[in-house]
Protein backbone atom coordinates (compact mmCIF):
# COMPACT_ATOMS: atom_id res chain seq x y z
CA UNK A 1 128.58 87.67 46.11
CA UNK A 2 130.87 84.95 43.66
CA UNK A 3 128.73 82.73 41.51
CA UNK A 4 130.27 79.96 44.13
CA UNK A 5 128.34 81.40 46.80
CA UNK A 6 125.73 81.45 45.42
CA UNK A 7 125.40 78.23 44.15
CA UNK A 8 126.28 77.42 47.59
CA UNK A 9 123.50 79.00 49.05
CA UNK A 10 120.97 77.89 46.21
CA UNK A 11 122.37 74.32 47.28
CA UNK A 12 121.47 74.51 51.05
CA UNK A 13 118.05 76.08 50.28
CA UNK A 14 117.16 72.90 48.44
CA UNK A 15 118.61 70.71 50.53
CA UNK A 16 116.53 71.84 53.35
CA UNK A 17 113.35 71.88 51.24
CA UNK A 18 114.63 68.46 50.60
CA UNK A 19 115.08 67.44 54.36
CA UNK A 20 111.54 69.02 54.70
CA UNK A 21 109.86 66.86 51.80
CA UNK A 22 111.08 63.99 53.74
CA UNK A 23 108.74 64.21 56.59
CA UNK A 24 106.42 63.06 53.78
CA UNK A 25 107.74 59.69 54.11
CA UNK A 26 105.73 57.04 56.20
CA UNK A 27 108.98 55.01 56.93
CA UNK A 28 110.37 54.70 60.02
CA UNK A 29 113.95 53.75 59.69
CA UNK A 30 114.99 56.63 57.94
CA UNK A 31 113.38 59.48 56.05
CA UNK A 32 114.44 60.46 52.82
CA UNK A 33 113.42 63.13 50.05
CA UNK A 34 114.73 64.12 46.83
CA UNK A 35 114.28 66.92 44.47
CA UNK A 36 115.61 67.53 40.77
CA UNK A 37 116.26 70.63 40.43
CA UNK A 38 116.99 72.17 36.42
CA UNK A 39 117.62 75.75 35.29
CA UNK A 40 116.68 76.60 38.77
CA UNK A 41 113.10 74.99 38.72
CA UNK A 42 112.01 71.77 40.70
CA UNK A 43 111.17 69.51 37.78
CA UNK A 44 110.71 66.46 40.36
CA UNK A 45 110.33 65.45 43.67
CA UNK A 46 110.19 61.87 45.82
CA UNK A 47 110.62 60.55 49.39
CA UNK A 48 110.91 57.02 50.59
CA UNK A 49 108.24 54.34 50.42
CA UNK A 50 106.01 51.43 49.02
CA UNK A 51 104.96 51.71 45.52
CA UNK A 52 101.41 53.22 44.52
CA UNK A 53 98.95 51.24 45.79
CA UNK A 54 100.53 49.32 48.42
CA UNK A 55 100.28 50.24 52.10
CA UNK A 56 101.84 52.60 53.83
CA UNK A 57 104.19 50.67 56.24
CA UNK A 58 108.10 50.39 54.92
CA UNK A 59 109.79 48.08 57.69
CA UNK A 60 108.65 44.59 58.88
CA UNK A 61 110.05 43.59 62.37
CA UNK A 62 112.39 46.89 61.86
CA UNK A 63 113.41 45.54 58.49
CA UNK A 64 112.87 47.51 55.64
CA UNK A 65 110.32 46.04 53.05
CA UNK A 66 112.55 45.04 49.96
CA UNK A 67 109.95 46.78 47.39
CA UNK A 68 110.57 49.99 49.38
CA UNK A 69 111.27 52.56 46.77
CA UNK A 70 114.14 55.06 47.50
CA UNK A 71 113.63 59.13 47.22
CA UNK A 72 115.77 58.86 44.27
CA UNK A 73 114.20 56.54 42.44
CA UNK A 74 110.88 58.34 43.42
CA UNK A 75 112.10 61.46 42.11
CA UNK A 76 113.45 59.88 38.75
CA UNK A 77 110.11 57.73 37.88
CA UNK A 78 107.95 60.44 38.42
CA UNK A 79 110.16 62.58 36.03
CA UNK A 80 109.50 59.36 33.40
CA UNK A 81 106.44 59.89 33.78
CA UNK A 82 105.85 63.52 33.00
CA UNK A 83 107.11 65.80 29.50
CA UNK A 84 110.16 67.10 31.83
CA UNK A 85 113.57 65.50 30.96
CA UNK A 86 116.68 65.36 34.07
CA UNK A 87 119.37 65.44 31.34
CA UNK A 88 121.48 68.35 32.64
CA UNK A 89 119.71 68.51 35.88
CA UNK A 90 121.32 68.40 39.92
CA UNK A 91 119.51 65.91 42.40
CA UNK A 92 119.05 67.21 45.91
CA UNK A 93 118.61 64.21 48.65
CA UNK A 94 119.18 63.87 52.37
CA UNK A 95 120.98 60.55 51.96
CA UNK A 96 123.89 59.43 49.65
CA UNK A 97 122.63 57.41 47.03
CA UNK A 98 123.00 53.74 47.07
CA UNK A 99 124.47 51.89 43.95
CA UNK A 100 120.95 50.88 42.57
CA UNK A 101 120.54 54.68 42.94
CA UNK A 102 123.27 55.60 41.41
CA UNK A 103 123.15 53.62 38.53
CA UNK A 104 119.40 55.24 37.69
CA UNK A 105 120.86 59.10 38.67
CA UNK A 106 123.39 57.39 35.82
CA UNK A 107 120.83 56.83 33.01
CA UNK A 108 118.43 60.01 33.79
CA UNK A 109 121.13 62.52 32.49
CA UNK A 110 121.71 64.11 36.23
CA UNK A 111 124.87 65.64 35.75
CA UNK A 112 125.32 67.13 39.69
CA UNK A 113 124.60 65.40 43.04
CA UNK A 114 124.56 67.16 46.21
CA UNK A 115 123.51 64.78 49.48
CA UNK A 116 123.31 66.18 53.53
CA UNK A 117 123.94 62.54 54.99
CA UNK A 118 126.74 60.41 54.29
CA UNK A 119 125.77 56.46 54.52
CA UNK A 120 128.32 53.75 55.37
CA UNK A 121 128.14 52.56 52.22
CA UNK A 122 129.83 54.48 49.50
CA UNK A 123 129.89 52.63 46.61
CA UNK A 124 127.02 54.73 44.96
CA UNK A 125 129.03 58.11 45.97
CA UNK A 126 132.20 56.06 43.85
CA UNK A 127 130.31 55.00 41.13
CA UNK A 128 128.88 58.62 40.37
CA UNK A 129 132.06 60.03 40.30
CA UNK A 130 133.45 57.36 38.20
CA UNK A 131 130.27 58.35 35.96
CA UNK A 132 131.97 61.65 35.46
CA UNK A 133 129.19 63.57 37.65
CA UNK A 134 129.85 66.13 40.15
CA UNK A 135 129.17 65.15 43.72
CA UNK A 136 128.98 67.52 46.61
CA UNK A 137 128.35 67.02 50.43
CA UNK A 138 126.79 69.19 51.85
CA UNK A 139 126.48 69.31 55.65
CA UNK A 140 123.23 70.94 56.98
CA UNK A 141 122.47 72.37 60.44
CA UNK A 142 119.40 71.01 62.37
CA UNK A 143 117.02 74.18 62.83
């Protein structure tokens, strides 16, 4: 087996342990979850939702809260938090990252993106690559 395919298959396992840390969300909407992943360990992990201490309900109506945290940003916090660093490190998530997203996947030294769903937005997809980080999409079949 090529070093390709087996980054290949190293990328769907975590994808679907990704997919899986998602049920962890309470939203509704959509359910996200995120894991950075460095020198083959999971260094962090986050899924959608309110901050610490607030209440577990993200949408309003079938709005989303606006203090709803995404995966990523879940994932990236937690990792501030702790005496890991991302520098160097590939992010794992269900969804493409929005902009606000990509702009903290930016500034935590994640050097490789690999995402399941595509969103109709792609201005945080752009704005990676224009970052000089290597994005993959990576399709995974429902069980």
């Amino acid at each position: 087996m090529t070093d390709k395919e087996k980054q290949h298959n190293l990328d769907l396992r975590y994808l679907r342990m990704a997919r899986i840390w998602s049920e962890n969300s309470y939203c509704e909407r959509r359910k996200v979850g995120a894991l950075i992943v460095k020198d083959k360990m999971i260094i962090s992990d986050g899924y959608n939702g309110t901050p610490s201490g607030f209440e577990n309900v993200c949408e309003e109506d079938g709005v989303t809260k606006p203090y709803v945290l995404h995966a990523e940003a879940n994932a990236i916090t937690k990792i501030a938090r702790s005496s890991n660093s991302s520098d160097g490190s590939t992010l794992y998530v269900t969804a493409s990252p929005c902009i606000e997203c990509a702009k903290l996947i930016i500034q935590a030294g994640i050097k490789r993106v690999v995402y399941s769903e595509k969103y109709r937005l792609e201005d945080g997809i752009e704005l990676l690559k224009r970052a000089g980080i290597d994005v993959v999409y990576q399709e995974i079949k429902s069980n």
